[in-house]
Protein backbone atom coordinates (compact mmCIF):
# COMPACT_ATOMS: atom_id res chain seq x y z
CA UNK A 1 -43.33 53.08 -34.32
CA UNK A 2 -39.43 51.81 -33.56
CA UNK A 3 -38.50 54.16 -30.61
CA UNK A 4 -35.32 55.04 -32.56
CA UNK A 5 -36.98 56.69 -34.88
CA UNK A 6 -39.34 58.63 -32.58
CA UNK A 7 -36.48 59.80 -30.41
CA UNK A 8 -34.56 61.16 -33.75
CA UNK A 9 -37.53 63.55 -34.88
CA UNK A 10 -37.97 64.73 -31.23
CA UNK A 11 -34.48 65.55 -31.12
CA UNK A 12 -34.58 67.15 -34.55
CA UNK A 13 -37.64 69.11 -33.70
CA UNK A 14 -35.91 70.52 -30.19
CA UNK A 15 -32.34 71.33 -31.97
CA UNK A 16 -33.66 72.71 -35.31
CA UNK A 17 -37.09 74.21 -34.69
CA UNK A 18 -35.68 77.11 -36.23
CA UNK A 19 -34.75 75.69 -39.85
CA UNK A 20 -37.77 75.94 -42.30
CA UNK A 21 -36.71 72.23 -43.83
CA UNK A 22 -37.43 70.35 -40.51
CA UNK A 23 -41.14 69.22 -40.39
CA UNK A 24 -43.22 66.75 -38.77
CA UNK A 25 -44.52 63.37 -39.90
CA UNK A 26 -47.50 64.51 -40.46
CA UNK A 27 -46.61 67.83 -42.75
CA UNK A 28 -44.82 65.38 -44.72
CA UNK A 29 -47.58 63.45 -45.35
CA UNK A 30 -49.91 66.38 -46.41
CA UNK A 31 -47.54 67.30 -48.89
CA UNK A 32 -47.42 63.92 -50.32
CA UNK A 33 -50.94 63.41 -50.17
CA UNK A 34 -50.84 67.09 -52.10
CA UNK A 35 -48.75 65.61 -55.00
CA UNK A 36 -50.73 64.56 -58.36
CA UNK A 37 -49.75 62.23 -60.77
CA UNK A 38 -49.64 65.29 -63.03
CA UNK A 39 -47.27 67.01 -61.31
CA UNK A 40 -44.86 63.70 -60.50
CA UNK A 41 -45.04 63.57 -64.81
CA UNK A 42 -44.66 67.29 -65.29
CA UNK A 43 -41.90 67.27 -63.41
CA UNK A 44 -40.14 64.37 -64.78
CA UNK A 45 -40.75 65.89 -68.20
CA UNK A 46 -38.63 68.74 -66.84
CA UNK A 47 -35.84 68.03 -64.99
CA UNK A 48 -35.44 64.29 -66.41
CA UNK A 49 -34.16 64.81 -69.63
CA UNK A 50 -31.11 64.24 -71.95
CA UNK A 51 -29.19 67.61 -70.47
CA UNK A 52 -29.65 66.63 -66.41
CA UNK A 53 -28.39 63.33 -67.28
CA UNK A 54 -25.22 62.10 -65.63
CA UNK A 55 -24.48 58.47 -66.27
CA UNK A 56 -22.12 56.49 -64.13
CA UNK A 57 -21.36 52.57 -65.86
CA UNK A 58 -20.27 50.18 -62.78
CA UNK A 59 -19.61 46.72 -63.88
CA UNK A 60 -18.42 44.25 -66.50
CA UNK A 61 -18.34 46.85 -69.17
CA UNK A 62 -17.10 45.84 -73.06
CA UNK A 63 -14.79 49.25 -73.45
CA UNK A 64 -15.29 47.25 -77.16
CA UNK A 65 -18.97 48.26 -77.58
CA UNK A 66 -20.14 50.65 -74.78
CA UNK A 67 -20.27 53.91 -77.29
CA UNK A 68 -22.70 51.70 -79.48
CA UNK A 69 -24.60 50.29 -76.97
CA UNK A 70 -25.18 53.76 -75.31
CA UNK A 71 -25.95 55.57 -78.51
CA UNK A 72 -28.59 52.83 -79.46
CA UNK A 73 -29.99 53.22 -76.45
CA UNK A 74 -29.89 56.86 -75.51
CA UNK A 75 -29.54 58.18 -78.98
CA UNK A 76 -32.60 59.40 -80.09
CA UNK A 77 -33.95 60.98 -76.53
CA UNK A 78 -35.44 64.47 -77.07
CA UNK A 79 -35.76 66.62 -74.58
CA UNK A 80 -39.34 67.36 -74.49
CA UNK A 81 -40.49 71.03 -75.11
């Protein structure tokens, strides 16, 4: 394991032992282990959807076309029910 990293969660387990968000290395890999590819789509069906999108366009954009090209491609998403 780098040492860096080792001497961050030791530090973060001494200064924050008290904070319910700070857990070890190997709680984190319970939970993950917990996870189900059922619950990774159920919750992509949920909070992935048409309303919870924010879209940011970077780059070489055609100001020309954009609308077009977004509306052909995002147009008919559903939310799903």
């Amino acid at each position: 394991m780098n040492p860096g990293y080792v001497t961050m969660r030791v530090m973060q387990s001494e200064l924050f032992k008290q904070y319910p968000w700070v857990i070890s290395d190997e709680q984190k890999i319970a939970q993950l282990k917990a996870v189900r590819r059922d619950d990774l789509i159920s919750f992509n069906k949920r909070y992935f959807n048409p309303q919870n999108l924010v879209l940011i366009l970077v780059g070489n954009i055609d100001l020309a076309t954009i609308e077009h090209d977004l509306e052909k491609t995002f147009g008919s998403w559903q939310a799903h029910k």
